[in-house]
N, C-alpha and C. Protein backbone atom coordinates (compact mmCIF):
# COMPACT_ATOMS: atom_id res chain seq x y z
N UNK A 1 124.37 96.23 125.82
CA UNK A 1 123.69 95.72 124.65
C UNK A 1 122.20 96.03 124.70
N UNK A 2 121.96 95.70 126.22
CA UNK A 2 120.03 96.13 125.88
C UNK A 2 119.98 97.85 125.70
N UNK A 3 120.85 98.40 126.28
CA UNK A 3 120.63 99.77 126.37
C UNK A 3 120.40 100.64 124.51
N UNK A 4 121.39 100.17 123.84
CA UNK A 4 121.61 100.26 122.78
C UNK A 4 120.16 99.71 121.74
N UNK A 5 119.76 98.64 122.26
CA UNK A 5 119.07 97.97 121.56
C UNK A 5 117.49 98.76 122.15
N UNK A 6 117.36 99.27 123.68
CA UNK A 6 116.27 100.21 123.46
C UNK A 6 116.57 101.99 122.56
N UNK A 7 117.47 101.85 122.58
CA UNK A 7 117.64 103.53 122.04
C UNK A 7 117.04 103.14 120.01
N UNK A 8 117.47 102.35 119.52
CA UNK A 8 117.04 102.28 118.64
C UNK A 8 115.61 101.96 118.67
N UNK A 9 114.99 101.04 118.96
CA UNK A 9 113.29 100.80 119.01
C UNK A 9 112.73 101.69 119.32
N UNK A 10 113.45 103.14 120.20
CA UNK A 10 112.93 104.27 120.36
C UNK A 10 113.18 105.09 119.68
N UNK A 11 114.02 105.24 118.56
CA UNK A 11 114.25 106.15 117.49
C UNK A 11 113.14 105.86 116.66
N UNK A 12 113.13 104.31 116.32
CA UNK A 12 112.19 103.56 115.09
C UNK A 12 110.44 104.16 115.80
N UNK A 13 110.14 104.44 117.10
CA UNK A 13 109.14 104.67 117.56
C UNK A 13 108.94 106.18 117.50
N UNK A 14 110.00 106.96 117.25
CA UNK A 14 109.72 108.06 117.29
C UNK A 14 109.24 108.82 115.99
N UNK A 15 109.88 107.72 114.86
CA UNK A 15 109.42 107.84 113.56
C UNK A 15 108.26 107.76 113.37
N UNK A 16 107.95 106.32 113.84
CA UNK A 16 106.53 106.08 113.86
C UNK A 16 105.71 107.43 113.78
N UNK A 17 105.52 107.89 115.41
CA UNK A 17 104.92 108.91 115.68
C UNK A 17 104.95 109.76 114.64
N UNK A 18 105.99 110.75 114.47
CA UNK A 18 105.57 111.55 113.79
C UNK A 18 105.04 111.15 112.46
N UNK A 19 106.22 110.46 111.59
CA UNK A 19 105.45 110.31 110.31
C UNK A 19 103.80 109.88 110.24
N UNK A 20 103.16 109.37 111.23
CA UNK A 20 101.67 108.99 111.13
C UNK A 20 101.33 109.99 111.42
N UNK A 21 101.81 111.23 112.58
CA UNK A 21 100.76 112.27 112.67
C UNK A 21 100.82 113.30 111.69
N UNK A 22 102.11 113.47 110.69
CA UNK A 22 101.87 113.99 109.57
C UNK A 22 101.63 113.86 108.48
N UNK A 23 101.07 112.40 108.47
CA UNK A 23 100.57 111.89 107.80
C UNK A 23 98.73 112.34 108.05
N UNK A 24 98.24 112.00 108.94
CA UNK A 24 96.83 112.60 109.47
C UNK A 24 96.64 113.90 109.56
N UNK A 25 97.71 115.04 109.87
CA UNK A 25 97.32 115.89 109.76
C UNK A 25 97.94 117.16 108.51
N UNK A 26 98.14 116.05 107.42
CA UNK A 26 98.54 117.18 106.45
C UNK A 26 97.15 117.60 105.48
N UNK A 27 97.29 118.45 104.81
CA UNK A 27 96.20 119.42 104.39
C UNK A 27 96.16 118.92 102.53
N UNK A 28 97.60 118.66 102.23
CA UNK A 28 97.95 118.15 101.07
C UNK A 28 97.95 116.49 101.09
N UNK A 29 97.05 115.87 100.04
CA UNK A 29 96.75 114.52 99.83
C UNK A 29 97.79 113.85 99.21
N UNK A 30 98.62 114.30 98.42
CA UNK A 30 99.83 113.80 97.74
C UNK A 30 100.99 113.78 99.25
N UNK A 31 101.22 114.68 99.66
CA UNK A 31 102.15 114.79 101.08
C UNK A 31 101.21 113.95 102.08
N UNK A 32 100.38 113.49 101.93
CA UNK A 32 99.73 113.01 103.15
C UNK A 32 100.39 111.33 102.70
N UNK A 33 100.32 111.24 101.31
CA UNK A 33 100.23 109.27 101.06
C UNK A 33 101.51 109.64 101.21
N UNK A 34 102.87 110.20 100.82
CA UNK A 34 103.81 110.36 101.06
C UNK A 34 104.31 110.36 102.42
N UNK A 35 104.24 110.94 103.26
CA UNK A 35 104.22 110.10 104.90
C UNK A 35 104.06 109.30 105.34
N UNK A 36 102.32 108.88 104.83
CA UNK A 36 102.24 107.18 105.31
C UNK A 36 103.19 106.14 104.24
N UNK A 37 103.44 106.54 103.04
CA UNK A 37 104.36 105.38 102.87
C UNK A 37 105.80 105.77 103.99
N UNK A 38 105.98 106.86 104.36
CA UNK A 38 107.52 106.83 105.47
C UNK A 38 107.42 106.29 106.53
N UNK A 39 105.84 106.29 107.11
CA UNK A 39 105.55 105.74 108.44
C UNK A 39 105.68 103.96 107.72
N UNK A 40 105.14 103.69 106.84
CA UNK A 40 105.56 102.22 106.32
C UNK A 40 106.81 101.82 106.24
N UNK A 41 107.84 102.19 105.63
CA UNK A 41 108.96 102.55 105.32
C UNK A 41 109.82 101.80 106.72
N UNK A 42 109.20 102.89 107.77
CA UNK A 42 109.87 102.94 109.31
C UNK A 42 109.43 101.64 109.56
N UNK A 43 107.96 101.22 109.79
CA UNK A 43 107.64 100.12 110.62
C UNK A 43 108.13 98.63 109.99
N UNK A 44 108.28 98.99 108.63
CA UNK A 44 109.35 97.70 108.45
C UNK A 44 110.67 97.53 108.80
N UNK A 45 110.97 98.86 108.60
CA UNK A 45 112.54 98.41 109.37
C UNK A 45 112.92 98.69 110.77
N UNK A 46 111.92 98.43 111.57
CA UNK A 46 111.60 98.24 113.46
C UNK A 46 111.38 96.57 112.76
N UNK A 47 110.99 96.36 112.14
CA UNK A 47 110.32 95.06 111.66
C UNK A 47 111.74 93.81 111.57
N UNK A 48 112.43 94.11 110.63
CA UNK A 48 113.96 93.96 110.53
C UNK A 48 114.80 94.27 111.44
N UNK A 49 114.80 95.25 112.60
CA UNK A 49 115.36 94.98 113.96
C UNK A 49 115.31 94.17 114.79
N UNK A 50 114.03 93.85 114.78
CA UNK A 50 113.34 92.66 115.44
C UNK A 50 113.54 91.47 115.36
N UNK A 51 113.91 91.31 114.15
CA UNK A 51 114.33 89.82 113.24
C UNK A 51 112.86 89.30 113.08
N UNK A 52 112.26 90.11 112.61
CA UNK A 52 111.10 89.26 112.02
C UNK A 52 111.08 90.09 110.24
N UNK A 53 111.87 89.39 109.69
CA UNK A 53 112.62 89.74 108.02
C UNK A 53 111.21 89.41 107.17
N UNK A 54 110.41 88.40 107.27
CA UNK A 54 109.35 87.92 106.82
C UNK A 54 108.28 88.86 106.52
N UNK A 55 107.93 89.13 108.02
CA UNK A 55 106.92 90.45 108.11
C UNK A 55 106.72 91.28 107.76
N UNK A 56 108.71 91.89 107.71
CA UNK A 56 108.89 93.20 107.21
C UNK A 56 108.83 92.79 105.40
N UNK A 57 109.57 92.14 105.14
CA UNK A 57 109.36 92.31 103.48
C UNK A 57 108.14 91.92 102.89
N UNK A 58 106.92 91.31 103.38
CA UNK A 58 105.46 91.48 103.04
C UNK A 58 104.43 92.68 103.62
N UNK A 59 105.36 93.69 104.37
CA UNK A 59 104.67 95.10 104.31
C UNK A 59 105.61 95.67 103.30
N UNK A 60 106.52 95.61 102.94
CA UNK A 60 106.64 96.52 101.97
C UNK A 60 106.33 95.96 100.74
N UNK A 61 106.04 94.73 100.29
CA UNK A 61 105.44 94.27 99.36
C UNK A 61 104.11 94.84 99.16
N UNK A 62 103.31 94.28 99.78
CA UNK A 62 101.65 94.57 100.16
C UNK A 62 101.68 96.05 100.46
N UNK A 63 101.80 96.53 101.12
CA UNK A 63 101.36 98.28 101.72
C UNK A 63 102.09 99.51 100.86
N UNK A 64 103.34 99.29 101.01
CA UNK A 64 104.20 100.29 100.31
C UNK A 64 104.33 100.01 98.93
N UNK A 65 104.37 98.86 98.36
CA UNK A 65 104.20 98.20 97.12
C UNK A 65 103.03 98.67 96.27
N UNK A 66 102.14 97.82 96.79
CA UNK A 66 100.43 98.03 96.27
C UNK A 66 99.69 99.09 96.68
N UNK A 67 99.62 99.34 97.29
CA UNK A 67 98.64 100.31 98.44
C UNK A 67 98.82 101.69 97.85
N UNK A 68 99.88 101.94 98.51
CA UNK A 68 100.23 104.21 98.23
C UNK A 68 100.34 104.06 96.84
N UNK A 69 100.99 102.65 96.09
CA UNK A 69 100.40 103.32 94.36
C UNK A 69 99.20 103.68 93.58
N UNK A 70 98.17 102.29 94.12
CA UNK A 70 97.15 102.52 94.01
C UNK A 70 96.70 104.07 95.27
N UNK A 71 96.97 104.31 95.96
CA UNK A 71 97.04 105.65 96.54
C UNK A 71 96.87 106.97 95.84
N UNK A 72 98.76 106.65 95.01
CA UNK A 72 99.40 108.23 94.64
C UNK A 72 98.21 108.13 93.26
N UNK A 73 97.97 106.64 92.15
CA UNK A 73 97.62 107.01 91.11
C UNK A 73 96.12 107.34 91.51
N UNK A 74 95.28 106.90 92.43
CA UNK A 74 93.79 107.64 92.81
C UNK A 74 93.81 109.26 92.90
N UNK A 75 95.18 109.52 93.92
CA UNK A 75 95.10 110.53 93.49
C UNK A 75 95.06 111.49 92.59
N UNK A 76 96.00 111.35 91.57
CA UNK A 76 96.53 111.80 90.60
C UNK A 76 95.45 112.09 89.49
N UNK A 77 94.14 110.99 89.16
CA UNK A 77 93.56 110.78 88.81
C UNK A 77 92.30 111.75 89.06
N UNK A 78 91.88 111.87 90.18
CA UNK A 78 90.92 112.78 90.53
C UNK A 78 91.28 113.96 90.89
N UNK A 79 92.45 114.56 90.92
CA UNK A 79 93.14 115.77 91.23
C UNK A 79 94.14 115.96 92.14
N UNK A 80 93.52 115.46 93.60
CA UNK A 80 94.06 115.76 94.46
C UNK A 80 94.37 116.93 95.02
N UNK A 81 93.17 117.74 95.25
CA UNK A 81 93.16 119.14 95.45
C UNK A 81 93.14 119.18 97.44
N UNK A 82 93.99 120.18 97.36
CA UNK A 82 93.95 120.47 99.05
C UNK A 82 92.79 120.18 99.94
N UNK A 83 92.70 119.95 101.05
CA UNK A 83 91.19 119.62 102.43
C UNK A 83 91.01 121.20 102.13
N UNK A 84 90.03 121.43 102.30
CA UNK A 84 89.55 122.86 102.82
C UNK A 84 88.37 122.86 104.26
């Protein structure tokens, strides 16, 4: 049972990782808020493994909810033209 129960917290951690570092290191601002909402996405449901149900459904309320919209529409708004 624990064995099982670390292989998943290490899948949910592996998400983590990447989706945040391609999230930081993408070049495109629309693909960039698009990651960090996946890295959000992930850390709520490590969140819901955990049994902390609370936590997790007020990050996706608050962050993934509010946040990357006000995000995608900033972007959208000012262009959102590639880093150079």
């Amino acid at each position: 049972m624990i064995f099982i129960f670390t292989i998943i917290v290490l899948i949910f951690s592996v998400f983590l990782i990447v989706f945040s570092a391609l999230s930081v290191r993408s070049r495109n601002l629309v693909h960039g808020a698009v990651w960090l909402m996946l890295f959000m996405f992930s850390m709520a449901g490590l969140f819901v493994y955990l049994g902390t149900d609370f936590v997790a459904s007020i990050e996706l309320l608050v962050y993934v909810g509010a946040v990357i919209t006000l995000l995608v529409f900033t972007l959208m708004l000012t262009g959102g033209k590639e880093i150079e």
